[in-house]
N, C-alpha and C. Protein backbone atom coordinates (compact mmCIF):
# COMPACT_ATOMS: atom_id res chain seq x y z
N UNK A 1 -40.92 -144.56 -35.00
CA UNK A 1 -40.39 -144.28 -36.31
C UNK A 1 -41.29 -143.26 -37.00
N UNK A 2 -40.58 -142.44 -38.05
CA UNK A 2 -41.41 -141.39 -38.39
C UNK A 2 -41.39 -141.37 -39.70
N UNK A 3 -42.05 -141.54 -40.54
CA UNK A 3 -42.62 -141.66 -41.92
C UNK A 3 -42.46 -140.64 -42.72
N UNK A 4 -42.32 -139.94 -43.88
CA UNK A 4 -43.35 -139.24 -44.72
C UNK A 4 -43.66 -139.56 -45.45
N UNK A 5 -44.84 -139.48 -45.80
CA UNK A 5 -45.32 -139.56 -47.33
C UNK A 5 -46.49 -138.68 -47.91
N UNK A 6 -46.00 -138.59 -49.22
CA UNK A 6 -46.66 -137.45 -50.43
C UNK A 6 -47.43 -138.18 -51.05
N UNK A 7 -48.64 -137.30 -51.33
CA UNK A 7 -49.66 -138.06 -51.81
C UNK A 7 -50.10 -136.85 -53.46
N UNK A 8 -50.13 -137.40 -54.21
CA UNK A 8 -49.93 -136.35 -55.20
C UNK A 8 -51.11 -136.79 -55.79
N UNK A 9 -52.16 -137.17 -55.50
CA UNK A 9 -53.55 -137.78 -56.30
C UNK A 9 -54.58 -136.83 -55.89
N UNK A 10 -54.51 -135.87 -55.44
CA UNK A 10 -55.55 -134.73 -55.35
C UNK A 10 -54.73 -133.46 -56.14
N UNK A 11 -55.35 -132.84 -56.59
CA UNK A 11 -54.56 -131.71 -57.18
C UNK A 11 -55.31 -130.30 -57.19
N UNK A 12 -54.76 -129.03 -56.92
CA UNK A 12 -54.87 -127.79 -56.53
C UNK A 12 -55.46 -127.13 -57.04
N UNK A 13 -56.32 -125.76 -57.15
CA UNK A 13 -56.21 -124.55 -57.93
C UNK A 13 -55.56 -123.59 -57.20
N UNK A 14 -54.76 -122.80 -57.98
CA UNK A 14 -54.30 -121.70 -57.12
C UNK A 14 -55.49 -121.20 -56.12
N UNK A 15 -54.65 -120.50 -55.02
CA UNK A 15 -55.67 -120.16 -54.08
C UNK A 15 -56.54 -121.26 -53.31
N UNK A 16 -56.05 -122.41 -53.57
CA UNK A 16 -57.13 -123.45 -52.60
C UNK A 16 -57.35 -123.26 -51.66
N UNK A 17 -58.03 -124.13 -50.86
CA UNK A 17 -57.94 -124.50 -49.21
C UNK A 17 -57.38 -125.70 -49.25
N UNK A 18 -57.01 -126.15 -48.02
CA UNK A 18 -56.84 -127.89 -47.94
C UNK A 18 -57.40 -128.23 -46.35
N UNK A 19 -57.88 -129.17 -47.00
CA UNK A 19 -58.06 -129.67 -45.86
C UNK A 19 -57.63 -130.96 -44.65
N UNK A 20 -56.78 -130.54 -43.50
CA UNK A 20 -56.08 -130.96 -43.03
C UNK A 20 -57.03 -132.16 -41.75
N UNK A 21 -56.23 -133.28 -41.83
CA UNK A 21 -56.75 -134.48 -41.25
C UNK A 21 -55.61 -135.11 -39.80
N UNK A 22 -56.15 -135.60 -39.01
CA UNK A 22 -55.02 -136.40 -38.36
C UNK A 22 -55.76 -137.95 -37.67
N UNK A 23 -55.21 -138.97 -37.92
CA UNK A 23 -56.25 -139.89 -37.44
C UNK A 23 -55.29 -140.76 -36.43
N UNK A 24 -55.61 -141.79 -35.58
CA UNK A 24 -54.94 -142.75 -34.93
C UNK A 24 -55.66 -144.45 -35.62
N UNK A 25 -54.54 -145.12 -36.28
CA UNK A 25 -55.10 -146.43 -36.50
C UNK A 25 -54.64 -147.62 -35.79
N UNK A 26 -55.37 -148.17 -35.05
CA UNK A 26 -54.87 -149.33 -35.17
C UNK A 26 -55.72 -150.90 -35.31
N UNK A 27 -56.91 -151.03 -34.67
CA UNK A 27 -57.29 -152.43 -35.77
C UNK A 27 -58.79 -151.29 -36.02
N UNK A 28 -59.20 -149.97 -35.68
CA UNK A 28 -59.90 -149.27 -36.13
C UNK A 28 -59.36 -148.05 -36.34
N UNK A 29 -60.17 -146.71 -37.20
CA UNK A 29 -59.57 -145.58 -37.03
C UNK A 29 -60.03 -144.76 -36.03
N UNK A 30 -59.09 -143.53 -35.18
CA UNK A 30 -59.65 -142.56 -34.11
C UNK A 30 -59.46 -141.62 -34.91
N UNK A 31 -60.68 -140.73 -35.11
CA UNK A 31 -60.27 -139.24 -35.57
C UNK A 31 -59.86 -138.59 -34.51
N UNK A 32 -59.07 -137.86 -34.86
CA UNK A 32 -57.98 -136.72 -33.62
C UNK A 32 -58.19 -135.77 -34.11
N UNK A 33 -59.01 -135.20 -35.10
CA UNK A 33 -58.76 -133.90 -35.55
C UNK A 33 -58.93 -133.32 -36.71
N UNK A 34 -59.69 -132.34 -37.45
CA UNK A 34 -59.71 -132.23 -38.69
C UNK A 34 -59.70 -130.51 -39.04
N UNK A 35 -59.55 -129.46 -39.76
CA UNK A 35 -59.67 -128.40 -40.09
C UNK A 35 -59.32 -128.42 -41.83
N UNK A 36 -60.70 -127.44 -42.07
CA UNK A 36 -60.47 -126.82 -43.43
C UNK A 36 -59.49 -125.16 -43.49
N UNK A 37 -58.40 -125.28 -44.01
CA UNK A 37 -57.06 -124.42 -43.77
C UNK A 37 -57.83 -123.56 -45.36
N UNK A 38 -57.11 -121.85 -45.07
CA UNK A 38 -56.53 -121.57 -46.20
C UNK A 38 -55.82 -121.21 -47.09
N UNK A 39 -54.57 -122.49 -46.76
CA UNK A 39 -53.20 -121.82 -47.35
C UNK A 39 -52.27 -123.08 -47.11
N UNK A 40 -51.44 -122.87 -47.70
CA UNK A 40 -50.54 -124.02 -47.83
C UNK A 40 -49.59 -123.81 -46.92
N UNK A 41 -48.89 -122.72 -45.61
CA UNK A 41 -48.75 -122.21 -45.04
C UNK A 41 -49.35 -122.46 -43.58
N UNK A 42 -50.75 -122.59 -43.47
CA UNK A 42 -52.06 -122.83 -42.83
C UNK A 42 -52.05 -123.80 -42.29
N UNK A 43 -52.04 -125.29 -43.79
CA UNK A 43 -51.91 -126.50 -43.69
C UNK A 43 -50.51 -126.70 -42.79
N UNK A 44 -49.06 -126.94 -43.40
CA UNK A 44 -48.13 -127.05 -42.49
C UNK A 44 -48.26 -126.63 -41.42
N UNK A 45 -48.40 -125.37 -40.71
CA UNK A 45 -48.86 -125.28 -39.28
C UNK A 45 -49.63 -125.95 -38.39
N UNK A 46 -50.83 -126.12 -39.54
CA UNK A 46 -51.64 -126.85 -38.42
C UNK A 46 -50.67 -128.41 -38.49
N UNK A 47 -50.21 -128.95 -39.54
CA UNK A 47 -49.52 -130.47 -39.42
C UNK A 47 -48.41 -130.29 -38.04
N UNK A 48 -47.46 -129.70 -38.24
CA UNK A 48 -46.55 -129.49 -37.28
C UNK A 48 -47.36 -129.19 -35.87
N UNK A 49 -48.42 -128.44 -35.79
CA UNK A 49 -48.89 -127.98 -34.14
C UNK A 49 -49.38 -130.28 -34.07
N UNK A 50 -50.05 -130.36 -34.80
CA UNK A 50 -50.72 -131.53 -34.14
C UNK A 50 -49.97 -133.06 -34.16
N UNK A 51 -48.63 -133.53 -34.96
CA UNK A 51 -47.40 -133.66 -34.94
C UNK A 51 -47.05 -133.74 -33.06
N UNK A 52 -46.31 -132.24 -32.97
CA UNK A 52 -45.97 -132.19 -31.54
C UNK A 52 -47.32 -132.64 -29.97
N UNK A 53 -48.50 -132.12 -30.90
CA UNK A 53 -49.61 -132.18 -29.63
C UNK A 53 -49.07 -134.27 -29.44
N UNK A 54 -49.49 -134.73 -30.67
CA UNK A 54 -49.56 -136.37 -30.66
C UNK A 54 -48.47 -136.69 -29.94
N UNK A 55 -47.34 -136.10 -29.80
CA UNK A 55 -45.96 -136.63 -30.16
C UNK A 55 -45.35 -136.66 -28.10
N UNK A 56 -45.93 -135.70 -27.61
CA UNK A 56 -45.56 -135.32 -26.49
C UNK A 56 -46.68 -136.74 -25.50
N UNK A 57 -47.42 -137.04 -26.25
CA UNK A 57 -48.12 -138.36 -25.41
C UNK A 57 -47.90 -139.82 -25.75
N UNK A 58 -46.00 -139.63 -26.28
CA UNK A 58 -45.91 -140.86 -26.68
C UNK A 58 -44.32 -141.16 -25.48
N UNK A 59 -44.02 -142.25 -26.52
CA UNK A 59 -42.48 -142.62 -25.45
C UNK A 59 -41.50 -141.29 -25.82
N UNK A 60 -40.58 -140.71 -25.14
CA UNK A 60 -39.43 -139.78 -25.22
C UNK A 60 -38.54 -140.43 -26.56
N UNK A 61 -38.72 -141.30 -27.07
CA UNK A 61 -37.99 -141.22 -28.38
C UNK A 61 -38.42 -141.17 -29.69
N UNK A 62 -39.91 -141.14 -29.42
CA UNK A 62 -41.11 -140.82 -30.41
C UNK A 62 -41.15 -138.85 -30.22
N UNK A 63 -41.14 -139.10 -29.57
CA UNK A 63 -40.91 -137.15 -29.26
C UNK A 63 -39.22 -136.55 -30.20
N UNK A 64 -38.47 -137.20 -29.98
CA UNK A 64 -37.40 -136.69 -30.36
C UNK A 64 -37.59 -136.81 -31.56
N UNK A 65 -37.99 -137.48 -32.22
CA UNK A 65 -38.11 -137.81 -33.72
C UNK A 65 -38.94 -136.53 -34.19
N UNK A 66 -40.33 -136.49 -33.69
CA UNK A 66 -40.96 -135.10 -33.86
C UNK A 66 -40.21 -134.36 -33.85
N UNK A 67 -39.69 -133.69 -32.99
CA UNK A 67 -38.96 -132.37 -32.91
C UNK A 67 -38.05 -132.44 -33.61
N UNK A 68 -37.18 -133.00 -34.39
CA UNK A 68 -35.78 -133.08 -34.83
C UNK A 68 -36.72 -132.96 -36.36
N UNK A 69 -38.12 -133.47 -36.90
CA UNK A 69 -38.70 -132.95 -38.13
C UNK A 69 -39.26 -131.74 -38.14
N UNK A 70 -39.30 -131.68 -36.95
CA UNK A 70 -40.26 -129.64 -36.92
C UNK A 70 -38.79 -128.62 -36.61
N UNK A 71 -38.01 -129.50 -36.48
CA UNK A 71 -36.86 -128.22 -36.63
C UNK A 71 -35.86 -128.05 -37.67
N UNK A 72 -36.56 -129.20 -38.36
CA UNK A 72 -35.19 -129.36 -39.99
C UNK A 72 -36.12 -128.30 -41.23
N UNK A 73 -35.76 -127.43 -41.13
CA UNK A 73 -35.70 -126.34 -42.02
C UNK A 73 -35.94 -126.71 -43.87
N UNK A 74 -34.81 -127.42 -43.75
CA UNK A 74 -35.22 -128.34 -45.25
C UNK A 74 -36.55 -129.00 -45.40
N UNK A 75 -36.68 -129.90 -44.73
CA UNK A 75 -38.18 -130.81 -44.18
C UNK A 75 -39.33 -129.93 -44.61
N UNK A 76 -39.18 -128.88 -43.70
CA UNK A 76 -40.76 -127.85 -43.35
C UNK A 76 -40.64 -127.31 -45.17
N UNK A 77 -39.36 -126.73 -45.65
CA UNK A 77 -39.44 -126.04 -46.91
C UNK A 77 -39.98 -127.38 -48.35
N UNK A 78 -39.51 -128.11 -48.10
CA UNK A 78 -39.91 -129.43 -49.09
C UNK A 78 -41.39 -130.04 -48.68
N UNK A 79 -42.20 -129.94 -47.51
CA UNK A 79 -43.69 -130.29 -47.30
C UNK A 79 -44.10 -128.83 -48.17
N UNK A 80 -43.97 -127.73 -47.70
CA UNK A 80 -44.54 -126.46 -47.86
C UNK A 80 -44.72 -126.38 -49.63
N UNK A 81 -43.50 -126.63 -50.11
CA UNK A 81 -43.24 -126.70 -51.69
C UNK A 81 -44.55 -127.98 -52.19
N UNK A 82 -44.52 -128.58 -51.51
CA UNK A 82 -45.32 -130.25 -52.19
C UNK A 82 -46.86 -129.50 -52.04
N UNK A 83 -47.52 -128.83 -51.38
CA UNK A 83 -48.29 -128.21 -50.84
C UNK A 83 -49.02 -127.16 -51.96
N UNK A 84 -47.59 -126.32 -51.82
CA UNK A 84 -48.27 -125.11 -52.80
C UNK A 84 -48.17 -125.32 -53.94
N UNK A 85 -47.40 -126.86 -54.80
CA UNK A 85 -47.78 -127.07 -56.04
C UNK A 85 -48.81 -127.93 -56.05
N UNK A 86 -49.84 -128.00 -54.85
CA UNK A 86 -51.18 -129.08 -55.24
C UNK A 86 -51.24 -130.03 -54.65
N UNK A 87 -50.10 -130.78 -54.17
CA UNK A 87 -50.01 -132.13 -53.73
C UNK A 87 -50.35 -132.33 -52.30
N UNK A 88 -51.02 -133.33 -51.93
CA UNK A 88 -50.85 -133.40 -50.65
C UNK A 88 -49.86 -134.14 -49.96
N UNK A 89 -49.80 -133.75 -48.63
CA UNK A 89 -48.86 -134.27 -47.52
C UNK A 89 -49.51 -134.63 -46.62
N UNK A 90 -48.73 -136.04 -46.07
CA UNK A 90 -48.91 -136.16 -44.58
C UNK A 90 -47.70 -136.73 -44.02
N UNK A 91 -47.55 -137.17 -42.70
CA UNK A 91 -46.67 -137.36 -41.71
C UNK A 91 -47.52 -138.61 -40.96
N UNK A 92 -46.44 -140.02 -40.94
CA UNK A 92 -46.88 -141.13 -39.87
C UNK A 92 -45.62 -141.22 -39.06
N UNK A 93 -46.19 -141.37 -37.66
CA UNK A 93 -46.06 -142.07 -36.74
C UNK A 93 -45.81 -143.31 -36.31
N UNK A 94 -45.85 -144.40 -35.79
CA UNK A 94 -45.62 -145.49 -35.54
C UNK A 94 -45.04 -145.69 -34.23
N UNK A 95 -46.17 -146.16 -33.42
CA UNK A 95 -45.65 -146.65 -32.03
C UNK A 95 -46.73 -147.89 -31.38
N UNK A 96 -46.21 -148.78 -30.66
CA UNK A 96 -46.89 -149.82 -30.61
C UNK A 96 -47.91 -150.51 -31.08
N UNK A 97 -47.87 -150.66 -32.29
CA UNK A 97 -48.86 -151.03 -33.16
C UNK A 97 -49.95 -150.11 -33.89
N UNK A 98 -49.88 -148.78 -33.40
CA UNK A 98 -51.05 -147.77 -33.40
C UNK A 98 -50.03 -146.63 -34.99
N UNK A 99 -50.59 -146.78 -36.00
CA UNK A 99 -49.68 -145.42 -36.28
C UNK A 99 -50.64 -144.44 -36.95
N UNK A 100 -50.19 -143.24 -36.49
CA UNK A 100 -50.66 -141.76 -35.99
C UNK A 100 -50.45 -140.92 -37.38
N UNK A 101 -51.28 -140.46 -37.92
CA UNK A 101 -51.12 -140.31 -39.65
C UNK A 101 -52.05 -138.37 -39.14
N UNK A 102 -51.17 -137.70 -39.56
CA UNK A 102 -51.76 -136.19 -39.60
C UNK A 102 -50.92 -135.69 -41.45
N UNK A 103 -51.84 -134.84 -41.59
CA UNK A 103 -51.55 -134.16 -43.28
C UNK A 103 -52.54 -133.61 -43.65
N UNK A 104 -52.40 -133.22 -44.99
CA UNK A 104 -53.41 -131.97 -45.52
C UNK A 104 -53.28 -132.62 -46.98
N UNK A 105 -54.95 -132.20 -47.73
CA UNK A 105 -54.75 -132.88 -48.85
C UNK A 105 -55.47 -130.83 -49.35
N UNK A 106 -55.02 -130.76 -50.97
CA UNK A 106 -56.25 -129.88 -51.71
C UNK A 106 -57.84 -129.91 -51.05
N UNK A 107 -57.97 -129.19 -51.01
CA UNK A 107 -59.87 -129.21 -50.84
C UNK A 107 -60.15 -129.07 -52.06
N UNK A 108 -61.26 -129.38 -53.03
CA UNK A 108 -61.17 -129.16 -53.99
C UNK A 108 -63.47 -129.27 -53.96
N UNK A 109 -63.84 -128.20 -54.06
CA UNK A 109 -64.98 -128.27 -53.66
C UNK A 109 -66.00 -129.13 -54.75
N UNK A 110 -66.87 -129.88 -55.02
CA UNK A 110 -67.33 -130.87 -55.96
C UNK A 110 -67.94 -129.89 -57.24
């Protein structure tokens, strides 16, 4: 099953970076991955590349779910929008108990 959810508790300056996360949980966390992006543009790419990387080492109907969100046009334009007004995004996963959480929040330097 494939999730989204918006996380709107970090917030932007024009021109940010964000920095994009992907983890695996299940009774601990696995980091899978992390990059500081710069662009809201940047971020979605890298979500969608690591999305499909996760997605292709799961069951064939965990895959279809991926691909059928990296090809809905609406989807990619409504993360991208949540993005470049500040908010962050991510994308879960869910497969045998383990669920697979990749997204991008603002970087917002201290």
């Amino acid at each position: 099953m494939l999730i989204s959810a918006m996380d709107s508790r970090a917030t932007a300056v024009q021109g940010a970076s964000f920095w994009c996360n992907s983890v695996a949980v299940s009774v601990r966390n696995f980091p899978l991955g992390a990059a500081l992006v710069e662009s809201a543009d940047d971020a979605i790419s890298w979500i969608r590349r690591r999305l499909d990387e996760i997605a292709v080492q799961l069951d064939p109907p965990a895959v279809r779910i991926v691909r059928a969100w990296l090809s809905d046009q609406q989807r990619y334009t409504e993360a991208l929008a949540l993005l470049s007004q500040g908010s962050g995004f991510a994308m879960e996963l869910r497969q045998d108990g383990v669920t697979y959480s990749v997204g991008a929040d603002p970087f917002v330097p201290p």
